[in-house]
Protein backbone atom coordinates (compact mmCIF):
# COMPACT_ATOMS: atom_id res chain seq x y z
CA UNK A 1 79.37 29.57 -7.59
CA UNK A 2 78.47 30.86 -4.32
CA UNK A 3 80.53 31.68 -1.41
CA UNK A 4 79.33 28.23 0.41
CA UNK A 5 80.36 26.40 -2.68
CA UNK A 6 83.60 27.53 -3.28
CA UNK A 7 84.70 27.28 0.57
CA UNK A 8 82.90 23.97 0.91
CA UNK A 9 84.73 22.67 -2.59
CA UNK A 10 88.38 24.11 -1.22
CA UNK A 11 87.65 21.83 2.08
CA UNK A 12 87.05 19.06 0.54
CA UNK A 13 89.96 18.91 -2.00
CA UNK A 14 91.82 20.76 0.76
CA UNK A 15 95.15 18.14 -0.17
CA UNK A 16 94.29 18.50 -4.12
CA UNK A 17 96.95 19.52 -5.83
CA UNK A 18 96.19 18.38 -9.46
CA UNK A 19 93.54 19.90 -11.44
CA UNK A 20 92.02 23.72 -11.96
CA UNK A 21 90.17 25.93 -10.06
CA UNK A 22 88.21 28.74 -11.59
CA UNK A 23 88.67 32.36 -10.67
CA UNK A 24 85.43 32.61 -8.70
CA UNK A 25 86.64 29.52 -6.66
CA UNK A 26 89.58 31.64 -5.74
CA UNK A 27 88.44 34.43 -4.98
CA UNK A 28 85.58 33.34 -2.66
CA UNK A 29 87.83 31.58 -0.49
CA UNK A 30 90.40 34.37 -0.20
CA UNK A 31 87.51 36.63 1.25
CA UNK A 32 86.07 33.85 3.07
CA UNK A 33 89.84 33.73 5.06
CA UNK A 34 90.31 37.18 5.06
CA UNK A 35 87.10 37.61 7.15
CA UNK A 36 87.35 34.14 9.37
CA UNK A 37 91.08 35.93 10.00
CA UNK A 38 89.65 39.44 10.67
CA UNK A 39 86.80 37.48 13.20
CA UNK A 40 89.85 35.65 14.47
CA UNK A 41 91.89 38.84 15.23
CA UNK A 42 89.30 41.05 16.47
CA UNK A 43 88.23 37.92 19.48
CA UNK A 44 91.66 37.43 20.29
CA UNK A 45 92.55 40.63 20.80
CA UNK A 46 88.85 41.87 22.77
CA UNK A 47 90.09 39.08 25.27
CA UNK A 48 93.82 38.86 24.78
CA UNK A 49 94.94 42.16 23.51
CA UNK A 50 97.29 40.05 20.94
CA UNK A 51 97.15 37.21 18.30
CA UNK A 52 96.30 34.46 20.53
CA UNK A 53 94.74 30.79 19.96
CA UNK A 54 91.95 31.87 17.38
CA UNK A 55 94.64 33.62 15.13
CA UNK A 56 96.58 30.19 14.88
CA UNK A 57 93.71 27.99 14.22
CA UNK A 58 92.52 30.03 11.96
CA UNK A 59 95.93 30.02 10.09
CA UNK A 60 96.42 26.30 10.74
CA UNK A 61 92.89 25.52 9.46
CA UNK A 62 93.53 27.59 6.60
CA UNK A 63 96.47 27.16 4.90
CA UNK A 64 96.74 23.66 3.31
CA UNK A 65 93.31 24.49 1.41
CA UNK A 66 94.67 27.90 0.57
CA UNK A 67 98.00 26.74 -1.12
CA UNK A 68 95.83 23.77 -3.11
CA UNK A 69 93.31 26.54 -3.90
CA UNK A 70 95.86 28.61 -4.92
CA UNK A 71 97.85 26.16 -7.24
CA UNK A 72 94.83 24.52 -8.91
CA UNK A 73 93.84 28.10 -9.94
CA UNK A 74 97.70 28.72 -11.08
CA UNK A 75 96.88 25.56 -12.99
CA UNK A 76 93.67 26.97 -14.58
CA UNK A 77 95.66 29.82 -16.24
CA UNK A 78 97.68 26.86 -17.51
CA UNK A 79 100.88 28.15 -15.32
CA UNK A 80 102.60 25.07 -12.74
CA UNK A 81 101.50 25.06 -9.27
CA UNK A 82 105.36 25.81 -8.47
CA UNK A 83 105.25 29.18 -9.30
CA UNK A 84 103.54 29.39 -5.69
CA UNK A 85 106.86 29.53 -4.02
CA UNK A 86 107.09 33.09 -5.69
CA UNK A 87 105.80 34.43 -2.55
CA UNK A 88 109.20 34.27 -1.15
CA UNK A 89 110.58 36.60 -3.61
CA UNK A 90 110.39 40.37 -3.73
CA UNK A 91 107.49 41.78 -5.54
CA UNK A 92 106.35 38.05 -6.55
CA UNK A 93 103.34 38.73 -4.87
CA UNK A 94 102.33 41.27 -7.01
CA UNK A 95 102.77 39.18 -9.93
CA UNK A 96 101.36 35.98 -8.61
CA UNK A 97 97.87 38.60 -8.07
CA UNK A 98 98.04 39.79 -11.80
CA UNK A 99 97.98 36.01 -12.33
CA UNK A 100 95.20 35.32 -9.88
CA UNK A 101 93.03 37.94 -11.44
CA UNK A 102 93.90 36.74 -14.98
CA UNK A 103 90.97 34.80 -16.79
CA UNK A 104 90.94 31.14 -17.89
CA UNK A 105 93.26 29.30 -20.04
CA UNK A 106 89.74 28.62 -22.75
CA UNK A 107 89.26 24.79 -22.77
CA UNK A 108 91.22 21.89 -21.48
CA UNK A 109 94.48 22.38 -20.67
CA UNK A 110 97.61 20.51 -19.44
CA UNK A 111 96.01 20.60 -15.92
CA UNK A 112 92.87 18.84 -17.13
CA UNK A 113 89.32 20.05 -18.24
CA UNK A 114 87.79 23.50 -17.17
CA UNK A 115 85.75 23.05 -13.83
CA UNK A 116 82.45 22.93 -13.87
CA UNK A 117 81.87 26.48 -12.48
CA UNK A 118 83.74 27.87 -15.16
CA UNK A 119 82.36 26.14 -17.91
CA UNK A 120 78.84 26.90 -16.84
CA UNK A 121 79.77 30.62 -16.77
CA UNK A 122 81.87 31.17 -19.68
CA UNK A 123 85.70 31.63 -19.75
CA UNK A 124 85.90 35.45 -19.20
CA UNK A 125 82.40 35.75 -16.93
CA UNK A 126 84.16 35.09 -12.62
């Protein structure tokens, strides 16, 4: 899966909840909104000198496709979507990338079939 595809599929099922993403899914979007946040930052603050209108956008364009990217890939190492909210917890973070980083749950799963990107790859290949 290319960059294109994985930011094109998280806009598209950007209020998907249900269902898996693979690994590579993931992690092309994260870097896809780390640099759209980096452009963001660096514009606003050549002509603002602070986080201005392209910062918020970018965050409000963002984040509903990053939490449903985020829990269909918690779903695709077969873990609820809810674990999520561990962001507001010390060091859940840390845990939540372990998880992230982790590879497949092999086959279907309580969350539904592997995705396609995955299963043409193998389980352990994003």
């Amino acid at each position: 899966m290319t960059m294109s595809q994985a930011v094109g599929r998280a806009f598209m099922r950007w209020c998907t909840f249900g269902g898996r993403a693979g690994g590579t899914e993931y992690l092309w979007f994260v870097l896809f909104g780390l640099i759209a946040f980096g452009f963001a930052s660096l514009l606003d603050h050549a002509a603002l000198g602070r986080h201005g209108l392209l910062w918020a956008t970018c965050t409000l364009m963002l984040l509903m496709p990053y939490v449903a990217v985020a829990v269909r890939r918690l779903h695709d190492t077969d873990r609820s979507g809810w674990w999520l909210l561990l962001v507001f917890v010390p060091l859940g973070n840390i845990v939540l990338l372990v998880w992230f980083c982790l590879p497949s749950s092999p086959g279907p799963n309580r969350f539904g079939p592997m995705p396609d990107s995955i299963s043409n790859e193998g389980v352990a290949a994003w």
